[in-house]
ModelCIF file with pLDDT and N, C-alpha, C, O atoms, coordinates in Angstrom:
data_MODEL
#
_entry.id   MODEL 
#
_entity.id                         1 
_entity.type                       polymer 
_entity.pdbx_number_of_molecules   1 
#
_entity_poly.entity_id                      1 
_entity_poly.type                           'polypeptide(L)' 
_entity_poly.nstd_linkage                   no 
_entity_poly.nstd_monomer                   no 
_entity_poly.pdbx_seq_one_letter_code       
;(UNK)(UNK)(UNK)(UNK)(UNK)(UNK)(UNK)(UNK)(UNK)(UNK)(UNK)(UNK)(UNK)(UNK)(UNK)(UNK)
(UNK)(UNK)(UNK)(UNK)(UNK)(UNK)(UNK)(UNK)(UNK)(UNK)(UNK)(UNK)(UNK)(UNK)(UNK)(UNK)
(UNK)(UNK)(UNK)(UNK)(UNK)(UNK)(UNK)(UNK)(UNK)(UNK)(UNK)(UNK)(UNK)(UNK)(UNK)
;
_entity_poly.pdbx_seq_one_letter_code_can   XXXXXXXXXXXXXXXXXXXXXXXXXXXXXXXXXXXXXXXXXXXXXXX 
_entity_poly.pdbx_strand_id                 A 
#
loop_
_entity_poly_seq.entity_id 
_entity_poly_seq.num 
_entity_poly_seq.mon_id 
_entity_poly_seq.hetero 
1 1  UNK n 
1 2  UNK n 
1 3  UNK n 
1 4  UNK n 
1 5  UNK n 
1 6  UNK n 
1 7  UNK n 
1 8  UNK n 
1 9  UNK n 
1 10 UNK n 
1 11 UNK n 
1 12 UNK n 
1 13 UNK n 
1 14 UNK n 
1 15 UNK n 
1 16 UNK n 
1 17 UNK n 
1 18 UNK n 
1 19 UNK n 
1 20 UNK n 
1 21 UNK n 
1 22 UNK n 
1 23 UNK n 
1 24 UNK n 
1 25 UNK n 
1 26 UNK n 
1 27 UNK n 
1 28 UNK n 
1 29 UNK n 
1 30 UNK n 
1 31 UNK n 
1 32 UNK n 
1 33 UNK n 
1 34 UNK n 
1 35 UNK n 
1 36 UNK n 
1 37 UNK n 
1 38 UNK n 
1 39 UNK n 
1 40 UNK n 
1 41 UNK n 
1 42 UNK n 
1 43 UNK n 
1 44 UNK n 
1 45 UNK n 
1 46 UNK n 
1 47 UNK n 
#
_struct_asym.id          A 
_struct_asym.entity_id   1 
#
loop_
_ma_qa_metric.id 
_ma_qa_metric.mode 
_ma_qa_metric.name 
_ma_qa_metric.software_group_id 
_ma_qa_metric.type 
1 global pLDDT . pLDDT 
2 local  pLDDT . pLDDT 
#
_ma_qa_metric_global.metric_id      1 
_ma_qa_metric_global.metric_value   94.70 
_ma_qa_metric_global.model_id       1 
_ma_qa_metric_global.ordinal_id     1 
#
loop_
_ma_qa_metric_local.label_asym_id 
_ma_qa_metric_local.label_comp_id 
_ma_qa_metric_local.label_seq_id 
_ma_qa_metric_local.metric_id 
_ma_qa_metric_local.metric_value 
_ma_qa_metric_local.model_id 
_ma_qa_metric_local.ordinal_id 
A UNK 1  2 94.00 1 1  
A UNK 2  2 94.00 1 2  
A UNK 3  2 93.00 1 3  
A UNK 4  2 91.00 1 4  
A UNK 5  2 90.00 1 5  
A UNK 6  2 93.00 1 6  
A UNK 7  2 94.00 1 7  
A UNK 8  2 94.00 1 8  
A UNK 9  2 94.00 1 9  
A UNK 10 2 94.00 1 10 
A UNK 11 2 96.00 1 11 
A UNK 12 2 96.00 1 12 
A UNK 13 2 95.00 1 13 
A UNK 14 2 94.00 1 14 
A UNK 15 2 95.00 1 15 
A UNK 16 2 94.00 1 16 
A UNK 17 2 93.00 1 17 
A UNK 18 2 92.00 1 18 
A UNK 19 2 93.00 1 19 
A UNK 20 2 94.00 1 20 
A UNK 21 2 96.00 1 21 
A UNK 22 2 96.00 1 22 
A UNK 23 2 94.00 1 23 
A UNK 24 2 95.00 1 24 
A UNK 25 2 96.00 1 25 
A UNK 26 2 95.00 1 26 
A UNK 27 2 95.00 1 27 
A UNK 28 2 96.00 1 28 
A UNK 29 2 96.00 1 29 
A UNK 30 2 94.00 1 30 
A UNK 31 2 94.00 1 31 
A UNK 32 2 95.00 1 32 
A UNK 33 2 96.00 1 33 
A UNK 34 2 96.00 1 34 
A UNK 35 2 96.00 1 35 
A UNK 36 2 95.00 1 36 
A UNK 37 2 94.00 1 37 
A UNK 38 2 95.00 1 38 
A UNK 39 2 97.00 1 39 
A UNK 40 2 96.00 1 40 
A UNK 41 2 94.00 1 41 
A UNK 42 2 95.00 1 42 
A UNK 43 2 96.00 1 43 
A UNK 44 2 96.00 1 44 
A UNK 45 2 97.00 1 45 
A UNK 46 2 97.00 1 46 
A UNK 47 2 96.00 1 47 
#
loop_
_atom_site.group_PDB 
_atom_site.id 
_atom_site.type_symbol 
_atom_site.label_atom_id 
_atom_site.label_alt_id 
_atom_site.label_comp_id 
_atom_site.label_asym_id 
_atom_site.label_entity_id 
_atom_site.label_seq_id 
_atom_site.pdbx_PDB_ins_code 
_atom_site.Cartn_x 
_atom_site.Cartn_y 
_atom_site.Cartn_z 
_atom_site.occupancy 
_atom_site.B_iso_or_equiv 
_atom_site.pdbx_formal_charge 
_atom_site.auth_seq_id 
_atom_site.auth_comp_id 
_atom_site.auth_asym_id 
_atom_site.auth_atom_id 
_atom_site.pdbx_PDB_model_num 
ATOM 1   N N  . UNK A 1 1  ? 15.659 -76.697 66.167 1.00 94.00 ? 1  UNK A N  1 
ATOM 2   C CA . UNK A 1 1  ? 15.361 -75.341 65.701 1.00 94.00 ? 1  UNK A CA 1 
ATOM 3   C C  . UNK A 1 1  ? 15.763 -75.125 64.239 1.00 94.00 ? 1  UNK A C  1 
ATOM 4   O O  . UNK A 1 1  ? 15.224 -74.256 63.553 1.00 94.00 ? 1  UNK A O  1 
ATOM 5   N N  . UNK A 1 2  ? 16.635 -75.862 63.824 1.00 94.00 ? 2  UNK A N  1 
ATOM 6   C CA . UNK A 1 2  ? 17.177 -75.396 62.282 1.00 94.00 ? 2  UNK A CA 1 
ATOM 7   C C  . UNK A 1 2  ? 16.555 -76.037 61.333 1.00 94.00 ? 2  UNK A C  1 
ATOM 8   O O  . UNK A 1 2  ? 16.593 -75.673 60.158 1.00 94.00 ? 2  UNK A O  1 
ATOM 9   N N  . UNK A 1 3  ? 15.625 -77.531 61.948 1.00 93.00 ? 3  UNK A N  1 
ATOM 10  C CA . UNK A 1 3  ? 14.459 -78.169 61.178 1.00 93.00 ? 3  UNK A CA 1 
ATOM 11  C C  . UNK A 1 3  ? 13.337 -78.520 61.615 1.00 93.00 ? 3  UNK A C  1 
ATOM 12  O O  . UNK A 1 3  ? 12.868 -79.658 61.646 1.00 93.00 ? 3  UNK A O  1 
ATOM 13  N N  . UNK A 1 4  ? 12.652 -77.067 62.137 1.00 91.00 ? 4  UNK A N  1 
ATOM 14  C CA . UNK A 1 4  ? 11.422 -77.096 62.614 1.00 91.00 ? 4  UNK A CA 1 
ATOM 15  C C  . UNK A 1 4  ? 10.476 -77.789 61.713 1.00 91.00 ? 4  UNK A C  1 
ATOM 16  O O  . UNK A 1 4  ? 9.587  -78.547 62.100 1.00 91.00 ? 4  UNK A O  1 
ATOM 17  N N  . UNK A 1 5  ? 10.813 -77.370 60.075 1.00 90.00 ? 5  UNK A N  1 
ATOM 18  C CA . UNK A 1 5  ? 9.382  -77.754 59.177 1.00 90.00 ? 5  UNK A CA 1 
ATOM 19  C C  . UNK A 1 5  ? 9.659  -79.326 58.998 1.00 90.00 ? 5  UNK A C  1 
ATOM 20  O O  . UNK A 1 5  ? 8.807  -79.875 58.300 1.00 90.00 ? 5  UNK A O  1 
ATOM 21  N N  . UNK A 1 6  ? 10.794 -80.261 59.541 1.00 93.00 ? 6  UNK A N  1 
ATOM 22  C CA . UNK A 1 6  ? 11.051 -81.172 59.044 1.00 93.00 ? 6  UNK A CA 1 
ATOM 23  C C  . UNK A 1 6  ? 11.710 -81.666 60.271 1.00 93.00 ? 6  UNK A C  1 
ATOM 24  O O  . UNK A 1 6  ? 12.857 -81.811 59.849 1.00 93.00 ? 6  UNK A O  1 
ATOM 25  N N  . UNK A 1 7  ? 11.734 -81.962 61.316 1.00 94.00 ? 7  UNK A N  1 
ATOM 26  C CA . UNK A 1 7  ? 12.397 -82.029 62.527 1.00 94.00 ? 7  UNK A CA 1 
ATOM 27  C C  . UNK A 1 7  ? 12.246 -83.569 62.420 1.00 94.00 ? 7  UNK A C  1 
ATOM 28  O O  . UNK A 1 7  ? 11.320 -84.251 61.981 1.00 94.00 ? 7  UNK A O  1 
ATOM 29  N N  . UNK A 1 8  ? 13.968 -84.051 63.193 1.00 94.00 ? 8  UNK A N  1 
ATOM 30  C CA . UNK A 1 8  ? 14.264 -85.687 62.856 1.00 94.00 ? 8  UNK A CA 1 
ATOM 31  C C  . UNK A 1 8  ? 13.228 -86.036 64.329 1.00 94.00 ? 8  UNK A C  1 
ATOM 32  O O  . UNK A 1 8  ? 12.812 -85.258 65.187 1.00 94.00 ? 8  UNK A O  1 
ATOM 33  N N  . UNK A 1 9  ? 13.092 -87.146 64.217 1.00 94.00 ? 9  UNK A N  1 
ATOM 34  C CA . UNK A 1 9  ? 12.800 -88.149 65.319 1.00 94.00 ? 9  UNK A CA 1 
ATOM 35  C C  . UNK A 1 9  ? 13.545 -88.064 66.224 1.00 94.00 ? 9  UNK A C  1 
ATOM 36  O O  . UNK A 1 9  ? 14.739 -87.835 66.031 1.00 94.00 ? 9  UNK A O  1 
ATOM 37  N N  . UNK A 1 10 ? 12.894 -88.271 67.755 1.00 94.00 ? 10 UNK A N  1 
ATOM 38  C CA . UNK A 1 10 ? 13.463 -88.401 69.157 1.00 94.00 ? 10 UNK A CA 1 
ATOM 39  C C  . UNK A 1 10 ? 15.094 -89.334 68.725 1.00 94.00 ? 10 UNK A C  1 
ATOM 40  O O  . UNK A 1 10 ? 16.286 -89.218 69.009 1.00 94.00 ? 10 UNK A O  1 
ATOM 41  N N  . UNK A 1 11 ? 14.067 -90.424 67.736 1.00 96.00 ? 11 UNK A N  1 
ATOM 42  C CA . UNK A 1 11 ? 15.353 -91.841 67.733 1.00 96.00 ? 11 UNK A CA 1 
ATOM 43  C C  . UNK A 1 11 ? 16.557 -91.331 67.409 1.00 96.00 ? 11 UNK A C  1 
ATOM 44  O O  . UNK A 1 11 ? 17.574 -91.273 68.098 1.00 96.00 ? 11 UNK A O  1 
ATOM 45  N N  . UNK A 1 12 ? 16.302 -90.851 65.957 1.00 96.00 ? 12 UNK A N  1 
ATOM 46  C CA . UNK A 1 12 ? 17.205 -90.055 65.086 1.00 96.00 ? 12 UNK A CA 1 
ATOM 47  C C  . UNK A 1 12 ? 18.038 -89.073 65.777 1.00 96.00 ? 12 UNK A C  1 
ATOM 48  O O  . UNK A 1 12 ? 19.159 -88.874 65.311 1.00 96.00 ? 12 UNK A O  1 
ATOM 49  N N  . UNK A 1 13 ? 17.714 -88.512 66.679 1.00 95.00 ? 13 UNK A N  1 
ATOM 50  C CA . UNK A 1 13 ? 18.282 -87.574 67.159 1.00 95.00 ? 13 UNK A CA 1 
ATOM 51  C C  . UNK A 1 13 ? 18.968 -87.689 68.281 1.00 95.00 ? 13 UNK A C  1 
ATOM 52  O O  . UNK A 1 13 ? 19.894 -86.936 68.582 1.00 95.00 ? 13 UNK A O  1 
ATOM 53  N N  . UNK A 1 14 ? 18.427 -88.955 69.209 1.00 94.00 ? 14 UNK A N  1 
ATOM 54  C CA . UNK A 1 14 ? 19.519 -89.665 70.381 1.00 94.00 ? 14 UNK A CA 1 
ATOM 55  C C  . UNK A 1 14 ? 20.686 -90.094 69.348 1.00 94.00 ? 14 UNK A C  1 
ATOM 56  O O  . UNK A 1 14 ? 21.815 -89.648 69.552 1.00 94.00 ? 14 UNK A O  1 
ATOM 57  N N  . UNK A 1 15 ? 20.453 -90.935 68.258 1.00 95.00 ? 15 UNK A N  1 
ATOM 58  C CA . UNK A 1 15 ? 21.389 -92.039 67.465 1.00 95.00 ? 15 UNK A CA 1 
ATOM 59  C C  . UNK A 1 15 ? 22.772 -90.812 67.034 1.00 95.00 ? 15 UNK A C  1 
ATOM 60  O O  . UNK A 1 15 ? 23.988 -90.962 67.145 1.00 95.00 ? 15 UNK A O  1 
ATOM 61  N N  . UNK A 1 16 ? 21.801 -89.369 66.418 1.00 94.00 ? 16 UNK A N  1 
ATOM 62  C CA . UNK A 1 16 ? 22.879 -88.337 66.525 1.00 94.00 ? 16 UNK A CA 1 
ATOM 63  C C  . UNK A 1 16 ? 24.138 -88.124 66.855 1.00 94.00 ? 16 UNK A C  1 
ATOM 64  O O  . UNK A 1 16 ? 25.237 -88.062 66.304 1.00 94.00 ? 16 UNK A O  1 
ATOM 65  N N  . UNK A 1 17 ? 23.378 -87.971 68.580 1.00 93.00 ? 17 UNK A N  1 
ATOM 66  C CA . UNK A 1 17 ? 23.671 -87.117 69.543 1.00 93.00 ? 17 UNK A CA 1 
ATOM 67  C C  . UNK A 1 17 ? 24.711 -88.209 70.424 1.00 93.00 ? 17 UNK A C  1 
ATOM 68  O O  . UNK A 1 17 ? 25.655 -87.818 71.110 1.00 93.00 ? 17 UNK A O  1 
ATOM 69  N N  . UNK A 1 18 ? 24.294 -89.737 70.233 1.00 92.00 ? 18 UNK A N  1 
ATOM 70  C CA . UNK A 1 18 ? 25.238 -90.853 70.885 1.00 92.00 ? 18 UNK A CA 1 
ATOM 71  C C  . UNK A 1 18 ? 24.306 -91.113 72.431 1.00 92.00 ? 18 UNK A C  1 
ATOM 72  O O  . UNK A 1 18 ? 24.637 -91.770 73.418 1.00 92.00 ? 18 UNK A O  1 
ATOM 73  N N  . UNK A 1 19 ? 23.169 -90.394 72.195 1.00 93.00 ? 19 UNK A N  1 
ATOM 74  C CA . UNK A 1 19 ? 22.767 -91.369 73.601 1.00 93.00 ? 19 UNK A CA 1 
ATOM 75  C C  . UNK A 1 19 ? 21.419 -92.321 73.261 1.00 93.00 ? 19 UNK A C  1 
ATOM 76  O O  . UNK A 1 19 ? 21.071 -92.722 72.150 1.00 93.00 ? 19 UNK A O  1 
ATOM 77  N N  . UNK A 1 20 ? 20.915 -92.503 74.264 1.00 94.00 ? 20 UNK A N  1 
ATOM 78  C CA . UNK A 1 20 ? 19.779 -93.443 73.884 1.00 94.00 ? 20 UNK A CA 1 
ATOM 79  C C  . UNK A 1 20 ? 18.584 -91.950 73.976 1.00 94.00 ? 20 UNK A C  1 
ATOM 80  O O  . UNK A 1 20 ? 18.834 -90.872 74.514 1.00 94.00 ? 20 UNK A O  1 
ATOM 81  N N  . UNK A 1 21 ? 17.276 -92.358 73.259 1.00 96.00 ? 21 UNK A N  1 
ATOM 82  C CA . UNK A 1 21 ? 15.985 -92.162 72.904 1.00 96.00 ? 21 UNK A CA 1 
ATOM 83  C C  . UNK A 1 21 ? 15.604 -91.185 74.173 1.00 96.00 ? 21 UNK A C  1 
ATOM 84  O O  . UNK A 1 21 ? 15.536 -89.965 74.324 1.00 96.00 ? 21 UNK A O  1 
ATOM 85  N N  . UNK A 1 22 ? 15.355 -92.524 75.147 1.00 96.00 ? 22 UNK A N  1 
ATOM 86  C CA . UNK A 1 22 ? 14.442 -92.507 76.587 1.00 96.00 ? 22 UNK A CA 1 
ATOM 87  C C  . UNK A 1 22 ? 15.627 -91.259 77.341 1.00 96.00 ? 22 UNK A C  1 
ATOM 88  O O  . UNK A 1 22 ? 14.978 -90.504 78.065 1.00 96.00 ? 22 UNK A O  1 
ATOM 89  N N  . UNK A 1 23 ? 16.919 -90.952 77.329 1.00 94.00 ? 23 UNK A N  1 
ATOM 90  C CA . UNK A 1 23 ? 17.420 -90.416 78.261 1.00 94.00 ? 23 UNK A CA 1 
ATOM 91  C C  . UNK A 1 23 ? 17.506 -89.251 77.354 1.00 94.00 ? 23 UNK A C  1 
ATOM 92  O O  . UNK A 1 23 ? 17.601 -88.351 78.189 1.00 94.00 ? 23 UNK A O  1 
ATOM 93  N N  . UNK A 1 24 ? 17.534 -88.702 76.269 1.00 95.00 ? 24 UNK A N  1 
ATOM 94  C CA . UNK A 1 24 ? 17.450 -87.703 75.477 1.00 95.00 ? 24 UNK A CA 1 
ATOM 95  C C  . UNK A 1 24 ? 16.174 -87.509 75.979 1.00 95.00 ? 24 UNK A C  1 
ATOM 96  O O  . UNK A 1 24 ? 16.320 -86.921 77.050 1.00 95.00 ? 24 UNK A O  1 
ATOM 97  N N  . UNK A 1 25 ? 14.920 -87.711 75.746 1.00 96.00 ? 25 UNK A N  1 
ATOM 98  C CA . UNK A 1 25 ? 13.802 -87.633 76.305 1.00 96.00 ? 25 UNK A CA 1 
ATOM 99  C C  . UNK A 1 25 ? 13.666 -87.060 77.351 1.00 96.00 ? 25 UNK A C  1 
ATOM 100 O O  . UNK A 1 25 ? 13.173 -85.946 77.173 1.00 96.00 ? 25 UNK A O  1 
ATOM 101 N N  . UNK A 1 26 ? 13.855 -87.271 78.301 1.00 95.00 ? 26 UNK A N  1 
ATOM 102 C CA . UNK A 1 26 ? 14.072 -86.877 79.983 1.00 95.00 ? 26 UNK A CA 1 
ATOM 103 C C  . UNK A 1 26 ? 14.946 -85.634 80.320 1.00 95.00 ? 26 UNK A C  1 
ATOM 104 O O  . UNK A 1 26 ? 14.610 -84.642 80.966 1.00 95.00 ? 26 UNK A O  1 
ATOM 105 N N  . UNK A 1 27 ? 16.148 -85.911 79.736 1.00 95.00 ? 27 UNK A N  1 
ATOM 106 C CA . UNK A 1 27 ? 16.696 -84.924 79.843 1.00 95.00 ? 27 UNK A CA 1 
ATOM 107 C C  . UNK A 1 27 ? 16.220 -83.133 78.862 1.00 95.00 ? 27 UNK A C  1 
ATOM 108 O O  . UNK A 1 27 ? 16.515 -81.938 78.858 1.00 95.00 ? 27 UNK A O  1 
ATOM 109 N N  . UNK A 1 28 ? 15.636 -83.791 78.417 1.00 96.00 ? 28 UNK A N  1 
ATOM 110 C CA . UNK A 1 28 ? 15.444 -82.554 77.485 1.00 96.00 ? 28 UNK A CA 1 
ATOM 111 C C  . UNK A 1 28 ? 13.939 -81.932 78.148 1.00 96.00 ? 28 UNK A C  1 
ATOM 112 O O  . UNK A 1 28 ? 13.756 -80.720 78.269 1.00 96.00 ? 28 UNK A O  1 
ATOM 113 N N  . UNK A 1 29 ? 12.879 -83.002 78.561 1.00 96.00 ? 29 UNK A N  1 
ATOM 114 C CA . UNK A 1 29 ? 11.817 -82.084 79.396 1.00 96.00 ? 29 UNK A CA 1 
ATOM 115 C C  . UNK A 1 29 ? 12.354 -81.701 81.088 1.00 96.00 ? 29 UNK A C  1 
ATOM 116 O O  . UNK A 1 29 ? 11.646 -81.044 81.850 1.00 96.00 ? 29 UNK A O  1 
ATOM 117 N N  . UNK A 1 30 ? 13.726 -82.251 81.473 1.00 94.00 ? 30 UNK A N  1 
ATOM 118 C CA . UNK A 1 30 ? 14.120 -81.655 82.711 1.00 94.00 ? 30 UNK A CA 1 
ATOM 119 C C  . UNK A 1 30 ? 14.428 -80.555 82.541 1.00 94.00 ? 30 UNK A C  1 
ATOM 120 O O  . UNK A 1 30 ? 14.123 -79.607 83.265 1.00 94.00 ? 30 UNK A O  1 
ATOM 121 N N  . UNK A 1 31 ? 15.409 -80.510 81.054 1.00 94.00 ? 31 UNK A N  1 
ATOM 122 C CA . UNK A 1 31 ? 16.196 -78.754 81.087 1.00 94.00 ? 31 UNK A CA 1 
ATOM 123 C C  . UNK A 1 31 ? 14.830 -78.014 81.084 1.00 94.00 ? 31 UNK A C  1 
ATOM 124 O O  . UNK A 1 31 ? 14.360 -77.368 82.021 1.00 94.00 ? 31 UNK A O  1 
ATOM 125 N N  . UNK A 1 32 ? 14.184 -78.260 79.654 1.00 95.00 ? 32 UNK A N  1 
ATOM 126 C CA . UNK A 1 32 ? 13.238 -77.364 79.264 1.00 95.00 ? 32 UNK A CA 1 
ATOM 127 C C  . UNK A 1 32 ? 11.832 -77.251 79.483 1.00 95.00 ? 32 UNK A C  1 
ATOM 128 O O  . UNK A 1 32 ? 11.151 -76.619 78.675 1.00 95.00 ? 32 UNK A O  1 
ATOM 129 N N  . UNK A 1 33 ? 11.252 -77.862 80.618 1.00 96.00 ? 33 UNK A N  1 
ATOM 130 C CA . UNK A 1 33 ? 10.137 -78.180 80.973 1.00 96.00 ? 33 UNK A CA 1 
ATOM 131 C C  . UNK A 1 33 ? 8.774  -78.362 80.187 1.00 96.00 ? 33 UNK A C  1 
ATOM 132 O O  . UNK A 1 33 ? 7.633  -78.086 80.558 1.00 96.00 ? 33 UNK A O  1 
ATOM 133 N N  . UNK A 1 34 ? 9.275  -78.975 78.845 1.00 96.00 ? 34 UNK A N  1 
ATOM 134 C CA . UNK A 1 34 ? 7.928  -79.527 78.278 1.00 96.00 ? 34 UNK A CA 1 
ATOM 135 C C  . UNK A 1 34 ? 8.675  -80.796 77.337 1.00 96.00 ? 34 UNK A C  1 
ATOM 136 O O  . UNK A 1 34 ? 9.902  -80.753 77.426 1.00 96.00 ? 34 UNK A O  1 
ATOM 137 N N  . UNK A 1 35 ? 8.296  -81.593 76.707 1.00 96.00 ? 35 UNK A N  1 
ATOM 138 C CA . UNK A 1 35 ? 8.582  -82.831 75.625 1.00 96.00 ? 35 UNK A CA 1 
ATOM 139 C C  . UNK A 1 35 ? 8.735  -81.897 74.327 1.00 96.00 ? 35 UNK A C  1 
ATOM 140 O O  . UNK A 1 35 ? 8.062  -80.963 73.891 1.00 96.00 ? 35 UNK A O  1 
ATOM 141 N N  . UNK A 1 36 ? 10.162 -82.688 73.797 1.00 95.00 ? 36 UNK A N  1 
ATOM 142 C CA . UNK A 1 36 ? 10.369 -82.447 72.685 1.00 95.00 ? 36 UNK A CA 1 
ATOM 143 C C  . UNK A 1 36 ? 9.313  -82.181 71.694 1.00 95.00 ? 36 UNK A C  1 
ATOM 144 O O  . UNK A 1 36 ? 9.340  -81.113 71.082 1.00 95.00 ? 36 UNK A O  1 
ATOM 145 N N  . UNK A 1 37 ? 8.102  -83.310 71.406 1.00 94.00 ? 37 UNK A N  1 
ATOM 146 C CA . UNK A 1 37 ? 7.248  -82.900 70.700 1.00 94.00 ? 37 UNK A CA 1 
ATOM 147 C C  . UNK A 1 37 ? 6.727  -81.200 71.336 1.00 94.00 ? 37 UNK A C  1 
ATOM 148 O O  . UNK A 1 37 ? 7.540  -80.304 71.109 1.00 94.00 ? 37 UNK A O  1 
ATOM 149 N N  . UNK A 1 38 ? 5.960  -80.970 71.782 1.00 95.00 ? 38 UNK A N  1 
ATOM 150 C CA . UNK A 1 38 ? 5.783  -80.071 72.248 1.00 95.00 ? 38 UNK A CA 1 
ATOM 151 C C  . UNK A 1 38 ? 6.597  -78.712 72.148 1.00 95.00 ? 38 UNK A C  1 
ATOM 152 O O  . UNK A 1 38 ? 6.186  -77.579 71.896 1.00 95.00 ? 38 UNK A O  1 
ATOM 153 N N  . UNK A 1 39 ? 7.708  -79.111 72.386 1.00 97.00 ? 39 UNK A N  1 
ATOM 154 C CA . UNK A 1 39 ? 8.474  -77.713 72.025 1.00 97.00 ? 39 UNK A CA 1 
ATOM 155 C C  . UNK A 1 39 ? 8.856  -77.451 70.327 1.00 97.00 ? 39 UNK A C  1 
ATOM 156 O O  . UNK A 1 39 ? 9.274  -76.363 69.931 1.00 97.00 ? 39 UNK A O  1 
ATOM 157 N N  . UNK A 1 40 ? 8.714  -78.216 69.739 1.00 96.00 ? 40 UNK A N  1 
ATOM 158 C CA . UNK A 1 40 ? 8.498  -78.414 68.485 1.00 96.00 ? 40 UNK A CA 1 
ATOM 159 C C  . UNK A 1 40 ? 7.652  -77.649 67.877 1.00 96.00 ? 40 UNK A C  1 
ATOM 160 O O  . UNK A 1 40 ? 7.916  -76.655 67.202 1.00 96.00 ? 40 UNK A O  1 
ATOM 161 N N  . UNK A 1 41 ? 6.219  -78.281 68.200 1.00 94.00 ? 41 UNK A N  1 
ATOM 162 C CA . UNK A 1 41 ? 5.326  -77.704 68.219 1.00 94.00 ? 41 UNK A CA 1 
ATOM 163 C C  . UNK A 1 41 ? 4.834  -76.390 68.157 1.00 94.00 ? 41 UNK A C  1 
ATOM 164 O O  . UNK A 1 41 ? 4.171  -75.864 67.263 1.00 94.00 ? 41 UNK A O  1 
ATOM 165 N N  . UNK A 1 42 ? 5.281  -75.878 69.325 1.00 95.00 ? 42 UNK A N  1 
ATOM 166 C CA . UNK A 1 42 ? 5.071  -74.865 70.399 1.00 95.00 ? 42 UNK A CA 1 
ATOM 167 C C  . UNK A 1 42 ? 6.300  -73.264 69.332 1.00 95.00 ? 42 UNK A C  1 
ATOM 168 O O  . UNK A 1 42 ? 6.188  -72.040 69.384 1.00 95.00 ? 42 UNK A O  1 
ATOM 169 N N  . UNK A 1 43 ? 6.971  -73.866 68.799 1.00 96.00 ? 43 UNK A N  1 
ATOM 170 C CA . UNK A 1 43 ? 8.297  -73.503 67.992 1.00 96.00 ? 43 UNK A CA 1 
ATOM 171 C C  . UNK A 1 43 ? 7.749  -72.651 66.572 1.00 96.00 ? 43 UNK A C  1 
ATOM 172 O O  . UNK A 1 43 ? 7.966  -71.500 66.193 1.00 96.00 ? 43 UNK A O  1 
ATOM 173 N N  . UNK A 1 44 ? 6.912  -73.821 65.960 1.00 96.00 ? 44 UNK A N  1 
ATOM 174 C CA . UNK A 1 44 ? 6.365  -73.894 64.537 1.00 96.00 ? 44 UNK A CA 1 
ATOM 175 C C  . UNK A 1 44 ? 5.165  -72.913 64.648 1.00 96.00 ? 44 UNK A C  1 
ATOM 176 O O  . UNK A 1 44 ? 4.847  -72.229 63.675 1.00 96.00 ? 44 UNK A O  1 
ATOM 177 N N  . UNK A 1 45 ? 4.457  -72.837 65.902 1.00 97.00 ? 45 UNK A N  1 
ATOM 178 C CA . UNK A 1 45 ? 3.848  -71.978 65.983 1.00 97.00 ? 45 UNK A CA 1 
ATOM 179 C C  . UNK A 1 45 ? 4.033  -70.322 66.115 1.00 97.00 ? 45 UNK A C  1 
ATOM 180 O O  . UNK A 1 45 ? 3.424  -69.409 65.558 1.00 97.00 ? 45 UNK A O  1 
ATOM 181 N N  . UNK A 1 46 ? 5.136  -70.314 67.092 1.00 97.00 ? 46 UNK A N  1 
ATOM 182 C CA . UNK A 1 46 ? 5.784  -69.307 67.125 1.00 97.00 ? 46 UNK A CA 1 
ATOM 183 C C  . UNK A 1 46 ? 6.634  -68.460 66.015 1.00 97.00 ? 46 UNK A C  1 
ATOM 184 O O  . UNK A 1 46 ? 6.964  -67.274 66.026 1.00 97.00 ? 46 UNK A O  1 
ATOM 185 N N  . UNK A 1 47 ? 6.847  -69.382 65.153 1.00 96.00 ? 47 UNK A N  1 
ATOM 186 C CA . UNK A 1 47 ? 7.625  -68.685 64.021 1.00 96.00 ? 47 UNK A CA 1 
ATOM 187 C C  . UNK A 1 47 ? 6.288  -68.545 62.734 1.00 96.00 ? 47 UNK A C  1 
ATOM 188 O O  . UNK A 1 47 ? 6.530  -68.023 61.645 1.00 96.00 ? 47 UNK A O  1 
#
């Protein structure tokens, strides 16, 4: 949310966060029921 116009990579953002890619991935369309891209997306539009 704080770099919607410039938002890091899934990778970038597990490597962050200390987990892997694929489980950042998963976990993030379990909480929020769509893919990161997508809520991204979905974000940039909204604002």
């Amino acid at each position: 949310d704080t770099q919607l116009a410039t938002p890091p990579t899934a990778a970038s953002l597990a490597r962050q966060l200390g987990v892997g890619e694929t489980t950042l991935r998963r976990a993030f369309r379990d909480e929020f029921g769509r893919p990161m891209l997508q809520y991204v997306r979905q974000q940039r539009l909204e604002q």
